[in-house]
C-alpha atoms as a PDB file:
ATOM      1  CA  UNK A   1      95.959  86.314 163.945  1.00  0.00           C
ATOM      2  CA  UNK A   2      99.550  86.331 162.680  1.00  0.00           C
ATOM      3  CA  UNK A   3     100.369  84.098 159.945  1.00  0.00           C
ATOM      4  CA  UNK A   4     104.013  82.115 159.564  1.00  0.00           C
ATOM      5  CA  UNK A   5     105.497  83.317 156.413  1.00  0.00           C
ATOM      6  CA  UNK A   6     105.304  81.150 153.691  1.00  0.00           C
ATOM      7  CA  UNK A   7     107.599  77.920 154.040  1.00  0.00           C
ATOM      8  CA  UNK A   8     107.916  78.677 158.210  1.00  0.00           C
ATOM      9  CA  UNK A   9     106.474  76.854 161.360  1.00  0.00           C
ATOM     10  CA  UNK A  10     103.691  77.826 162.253  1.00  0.00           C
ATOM     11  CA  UNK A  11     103.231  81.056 164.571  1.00  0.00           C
ATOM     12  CA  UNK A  12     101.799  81.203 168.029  1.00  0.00           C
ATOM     13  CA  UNK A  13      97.842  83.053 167.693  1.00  0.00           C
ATOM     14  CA  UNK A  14      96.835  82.639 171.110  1.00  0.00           C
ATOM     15  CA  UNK A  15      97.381  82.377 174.491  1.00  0.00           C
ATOM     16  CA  UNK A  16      96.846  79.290 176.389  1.00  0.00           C
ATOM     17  CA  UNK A  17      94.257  79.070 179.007  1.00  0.00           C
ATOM     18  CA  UNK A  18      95.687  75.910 180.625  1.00  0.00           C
ATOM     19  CA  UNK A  19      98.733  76.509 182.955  1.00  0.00           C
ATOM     20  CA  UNK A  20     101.084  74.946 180.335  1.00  0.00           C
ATOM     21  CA  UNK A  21     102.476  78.493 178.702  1.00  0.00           C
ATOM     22  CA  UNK A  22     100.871  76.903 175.419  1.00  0.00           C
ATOM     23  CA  UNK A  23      98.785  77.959 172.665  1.00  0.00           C
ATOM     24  CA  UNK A  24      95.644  76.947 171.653  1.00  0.00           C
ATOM     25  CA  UNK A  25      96.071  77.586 167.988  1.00  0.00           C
ATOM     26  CA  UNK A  26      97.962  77.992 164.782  1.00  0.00           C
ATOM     27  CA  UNK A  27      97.711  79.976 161.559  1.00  0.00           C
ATOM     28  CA  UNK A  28      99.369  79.249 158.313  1.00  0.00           C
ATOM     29  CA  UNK A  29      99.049  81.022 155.024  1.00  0.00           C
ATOM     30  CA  UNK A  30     100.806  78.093 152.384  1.00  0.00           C
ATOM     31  CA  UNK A  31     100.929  78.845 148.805  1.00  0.00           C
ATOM     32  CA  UNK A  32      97.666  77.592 146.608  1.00  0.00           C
ATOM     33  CA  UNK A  33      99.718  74.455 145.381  1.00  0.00           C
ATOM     34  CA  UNK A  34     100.156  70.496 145.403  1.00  0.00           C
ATOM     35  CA  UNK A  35     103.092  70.833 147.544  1.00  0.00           C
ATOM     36  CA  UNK A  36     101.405  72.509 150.330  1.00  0.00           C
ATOM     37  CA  UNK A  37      99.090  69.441 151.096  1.00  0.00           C
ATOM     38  CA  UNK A  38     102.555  67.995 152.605  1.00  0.00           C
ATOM     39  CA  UNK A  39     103.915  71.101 154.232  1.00  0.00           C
ATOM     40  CA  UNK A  40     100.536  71.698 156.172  1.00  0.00           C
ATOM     41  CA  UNK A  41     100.238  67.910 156.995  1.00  0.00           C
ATOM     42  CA  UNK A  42     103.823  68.215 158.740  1.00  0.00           C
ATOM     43  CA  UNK A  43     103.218  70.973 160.549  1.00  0.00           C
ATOM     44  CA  UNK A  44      99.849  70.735 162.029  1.00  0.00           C
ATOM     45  CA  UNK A  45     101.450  66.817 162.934  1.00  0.00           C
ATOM     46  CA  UNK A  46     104.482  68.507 164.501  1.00  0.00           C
ATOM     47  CA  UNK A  47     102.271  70.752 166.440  1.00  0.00           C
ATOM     48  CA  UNK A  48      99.819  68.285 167.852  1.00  0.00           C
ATOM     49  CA  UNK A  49     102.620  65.571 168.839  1.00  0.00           C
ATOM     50  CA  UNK A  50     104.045  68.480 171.487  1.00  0.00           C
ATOM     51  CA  UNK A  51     100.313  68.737 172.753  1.00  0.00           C
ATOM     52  CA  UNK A  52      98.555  66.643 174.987  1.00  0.00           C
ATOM     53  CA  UNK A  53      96.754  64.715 171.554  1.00  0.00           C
ATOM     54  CA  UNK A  54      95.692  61.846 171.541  1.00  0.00           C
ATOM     55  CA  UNK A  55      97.512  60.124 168.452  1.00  0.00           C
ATOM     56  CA  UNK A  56      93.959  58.643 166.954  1.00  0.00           C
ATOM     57  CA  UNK A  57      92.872  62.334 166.928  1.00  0.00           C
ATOM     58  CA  UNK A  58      96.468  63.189 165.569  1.00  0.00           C
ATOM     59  CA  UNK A  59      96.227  60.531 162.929  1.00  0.00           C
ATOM     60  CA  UNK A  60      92.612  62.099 161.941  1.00  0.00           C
ATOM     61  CA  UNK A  61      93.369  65.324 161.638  1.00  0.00           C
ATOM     62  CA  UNK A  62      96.588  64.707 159.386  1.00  0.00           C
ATOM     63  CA  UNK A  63      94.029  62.682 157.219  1.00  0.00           C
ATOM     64  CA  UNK A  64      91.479  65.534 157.235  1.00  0.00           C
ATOM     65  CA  UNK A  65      93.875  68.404 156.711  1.00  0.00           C
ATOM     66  CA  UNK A  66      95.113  66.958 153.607  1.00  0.00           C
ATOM     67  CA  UNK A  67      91.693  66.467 152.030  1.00  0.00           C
ATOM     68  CA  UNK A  68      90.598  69.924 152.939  1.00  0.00           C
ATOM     69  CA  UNK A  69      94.111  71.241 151.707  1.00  0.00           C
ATOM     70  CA  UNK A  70      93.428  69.160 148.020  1.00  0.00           C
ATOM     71  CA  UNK A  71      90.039  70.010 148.083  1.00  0.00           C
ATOM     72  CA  UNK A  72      91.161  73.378 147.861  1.00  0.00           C
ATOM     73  CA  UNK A  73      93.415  73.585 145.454  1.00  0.00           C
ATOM     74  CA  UNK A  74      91.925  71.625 143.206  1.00  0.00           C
ATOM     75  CA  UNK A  75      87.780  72.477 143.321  1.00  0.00           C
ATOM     76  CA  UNK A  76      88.427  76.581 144.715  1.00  0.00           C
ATOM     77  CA  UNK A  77      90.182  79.836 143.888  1.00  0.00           C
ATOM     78  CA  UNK A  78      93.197  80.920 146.182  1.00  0.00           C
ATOM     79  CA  UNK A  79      92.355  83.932 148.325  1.00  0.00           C
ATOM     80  CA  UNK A  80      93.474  87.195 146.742  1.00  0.00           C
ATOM     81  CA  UNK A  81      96.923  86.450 148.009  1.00  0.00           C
ATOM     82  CA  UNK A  82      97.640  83.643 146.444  1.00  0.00           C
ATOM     83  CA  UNK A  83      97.554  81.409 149.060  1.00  0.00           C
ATOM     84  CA  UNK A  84      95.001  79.370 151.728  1.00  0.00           C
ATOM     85  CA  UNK A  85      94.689  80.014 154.870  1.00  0.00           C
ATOM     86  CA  UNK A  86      94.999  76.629 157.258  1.00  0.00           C
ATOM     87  CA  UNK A  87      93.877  77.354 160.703  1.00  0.00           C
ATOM     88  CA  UNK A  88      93.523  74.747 164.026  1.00  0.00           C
ATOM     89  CA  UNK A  89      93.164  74.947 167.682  1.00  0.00           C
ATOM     90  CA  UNK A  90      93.234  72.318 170.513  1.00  0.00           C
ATOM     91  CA  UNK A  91      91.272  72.063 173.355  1.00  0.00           C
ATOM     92  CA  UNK A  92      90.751  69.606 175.845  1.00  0.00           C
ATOM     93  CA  UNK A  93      92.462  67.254 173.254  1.00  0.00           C
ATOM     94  CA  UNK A  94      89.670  68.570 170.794  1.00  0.00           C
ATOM     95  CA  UNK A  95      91.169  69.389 167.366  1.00  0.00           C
ATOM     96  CA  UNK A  96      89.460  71.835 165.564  1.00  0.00           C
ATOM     97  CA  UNK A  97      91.014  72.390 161.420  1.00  0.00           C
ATOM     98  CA  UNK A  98      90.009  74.768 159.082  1.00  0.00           C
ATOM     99  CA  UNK A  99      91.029  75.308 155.470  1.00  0.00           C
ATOM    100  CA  UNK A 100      89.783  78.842 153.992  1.00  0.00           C
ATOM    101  CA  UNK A 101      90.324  79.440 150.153  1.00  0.00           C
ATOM    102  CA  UNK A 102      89.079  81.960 147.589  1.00  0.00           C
ATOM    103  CA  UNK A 103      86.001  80.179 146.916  1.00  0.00           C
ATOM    104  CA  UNK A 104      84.203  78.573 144.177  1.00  0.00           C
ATOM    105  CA  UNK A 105      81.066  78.475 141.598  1.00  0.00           C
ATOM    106  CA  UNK A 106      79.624  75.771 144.065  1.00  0.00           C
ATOM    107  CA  UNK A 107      79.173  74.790 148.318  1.00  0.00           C
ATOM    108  CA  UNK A 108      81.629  72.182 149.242  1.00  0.00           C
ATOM    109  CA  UNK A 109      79.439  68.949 149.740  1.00  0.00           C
ATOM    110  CA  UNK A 110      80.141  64.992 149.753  1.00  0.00           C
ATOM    111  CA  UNK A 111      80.100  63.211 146.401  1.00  0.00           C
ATOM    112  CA  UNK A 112      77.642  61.026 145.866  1.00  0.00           C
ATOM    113  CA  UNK A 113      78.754  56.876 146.295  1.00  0.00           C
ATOM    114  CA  UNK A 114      80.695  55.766 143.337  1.00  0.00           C
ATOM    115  CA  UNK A 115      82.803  52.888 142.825  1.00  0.00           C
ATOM    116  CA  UNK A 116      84.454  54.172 139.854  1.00  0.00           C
ATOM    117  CA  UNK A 117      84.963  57.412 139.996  1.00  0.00           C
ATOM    118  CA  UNK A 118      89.300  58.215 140.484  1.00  0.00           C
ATOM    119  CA  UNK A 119      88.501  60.801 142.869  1.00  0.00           C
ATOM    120  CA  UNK A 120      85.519  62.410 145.350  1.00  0.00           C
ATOM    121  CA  UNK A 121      85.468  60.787 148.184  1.00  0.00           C
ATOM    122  CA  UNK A 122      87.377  63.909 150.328  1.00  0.00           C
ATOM    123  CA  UNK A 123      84.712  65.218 151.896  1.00  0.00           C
ATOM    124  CA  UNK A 124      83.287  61.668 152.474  1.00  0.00           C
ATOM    125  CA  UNK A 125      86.147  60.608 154.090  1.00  0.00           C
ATOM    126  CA  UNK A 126      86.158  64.005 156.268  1.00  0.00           C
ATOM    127  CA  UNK A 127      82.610  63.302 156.966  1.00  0.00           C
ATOM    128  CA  UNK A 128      83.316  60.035 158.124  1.00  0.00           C
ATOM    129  CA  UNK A 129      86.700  60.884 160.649  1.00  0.00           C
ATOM    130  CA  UNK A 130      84.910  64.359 161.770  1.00  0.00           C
ATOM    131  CA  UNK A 131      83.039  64.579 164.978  1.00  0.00           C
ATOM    132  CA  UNK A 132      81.081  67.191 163.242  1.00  0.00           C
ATOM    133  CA  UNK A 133      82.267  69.860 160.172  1.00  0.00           C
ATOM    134  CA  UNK A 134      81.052  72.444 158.291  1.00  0.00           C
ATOM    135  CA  UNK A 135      80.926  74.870 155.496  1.00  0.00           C
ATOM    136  CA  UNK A 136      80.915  79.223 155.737  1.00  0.00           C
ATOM    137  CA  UNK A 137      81.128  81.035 153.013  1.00  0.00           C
ATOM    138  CA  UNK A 138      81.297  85.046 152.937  1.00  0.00           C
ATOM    139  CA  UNK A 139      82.219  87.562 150.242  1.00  0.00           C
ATOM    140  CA  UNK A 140      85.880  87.253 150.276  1.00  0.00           C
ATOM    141  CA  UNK A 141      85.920  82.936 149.953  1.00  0.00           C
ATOM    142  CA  UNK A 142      84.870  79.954 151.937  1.00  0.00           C
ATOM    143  CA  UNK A 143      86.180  78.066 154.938  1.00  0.00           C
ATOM    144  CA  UNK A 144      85.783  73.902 155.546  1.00  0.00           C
ATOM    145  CA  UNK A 145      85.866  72.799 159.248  1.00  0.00           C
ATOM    146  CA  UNK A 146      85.845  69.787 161.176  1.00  0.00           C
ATOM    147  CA  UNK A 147      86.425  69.051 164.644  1.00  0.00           C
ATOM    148  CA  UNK A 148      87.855  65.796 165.558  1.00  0.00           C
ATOM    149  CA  UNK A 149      88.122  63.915 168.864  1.00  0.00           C
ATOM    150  CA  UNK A 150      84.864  65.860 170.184  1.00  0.00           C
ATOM    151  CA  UNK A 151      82.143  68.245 169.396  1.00  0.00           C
ATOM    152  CA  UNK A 152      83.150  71.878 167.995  1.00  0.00           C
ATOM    153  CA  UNK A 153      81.795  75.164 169.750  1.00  0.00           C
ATOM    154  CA  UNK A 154      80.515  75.920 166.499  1.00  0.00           C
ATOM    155  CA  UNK A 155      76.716  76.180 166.140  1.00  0.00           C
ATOM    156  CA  UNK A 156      76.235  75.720 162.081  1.00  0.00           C
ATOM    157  CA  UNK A 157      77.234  73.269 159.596  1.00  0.00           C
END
């Protein structure tokens, strides 16, 4: 899939199957920083507002992209690149987001309940928006999904 260079809109991946001339999904490769969080969030927002998205899905995936985004950066390794890999696809107003990043010493899971920790409550909070998500993990990194607004065609979690 082609990949928007870095600071670009996204870049068209596939063709649509709908009569509508659009895609189904978008790749972007954003550098392994803070900053990125609010470049992705814009453009995955951009991108679903011109689709046929429901704005509760919209307004869950924005929320979800940015915790998998600072998850990311600040629990993983960039890929060898330098950067992480933000992929999502619509169908039938089904969002589907996926963060890839170098990987790290341990499987992205929920934090445990805590009322005073400052942070860990990202994956909790994707947990609770996603319709379903999941964890893969291969020799090059790992890659969080969730789908929201509907099930994923994905089997595992």
């Amino acid at each position: 899939m082609a990949a928007a260079p870095l600071g670009e809109r996204p870049t068209r991946s596939q063709p649509s199957s709908g009569g509508r001339g659009r895609d189904t999904s978008r790749t972007m490769r954003v550098p392994w920083r803070a900053t990125s969080v609010a470049q992705i969030r814009k453009a995955l927002v951009d991108d679903l507002e011109g689709r046929d998205v429901p704005g509760g899905v919209i307004d869950e995936a924005e929320i979800v992209v940015s915790e998998l985004v600072s998850n990311a950066i600040r629990h993983a390794r960039p890929l060898a690149d330098g950067n992480l890999r933000v992929h999502w696809k619509v169908k039938a107003g089904v969002v589907e987001v996926e963060v890839t990043d170098g990987g790290s010493d341990t499987t992205p899971r929920p934090a445990p309940r805590t009322i005073w920790a400052p942070s860990g409550r990202g994956l909790r909070i994707v947990r609770s928006l996603a319709h379903e998500w999941g964890v893969t993990e291969d020799r090059t990194g790992s890659t969080v999904w969730a789908s929201l607004g509907g099930p994923s065609r994905r089997r595992s979690h």
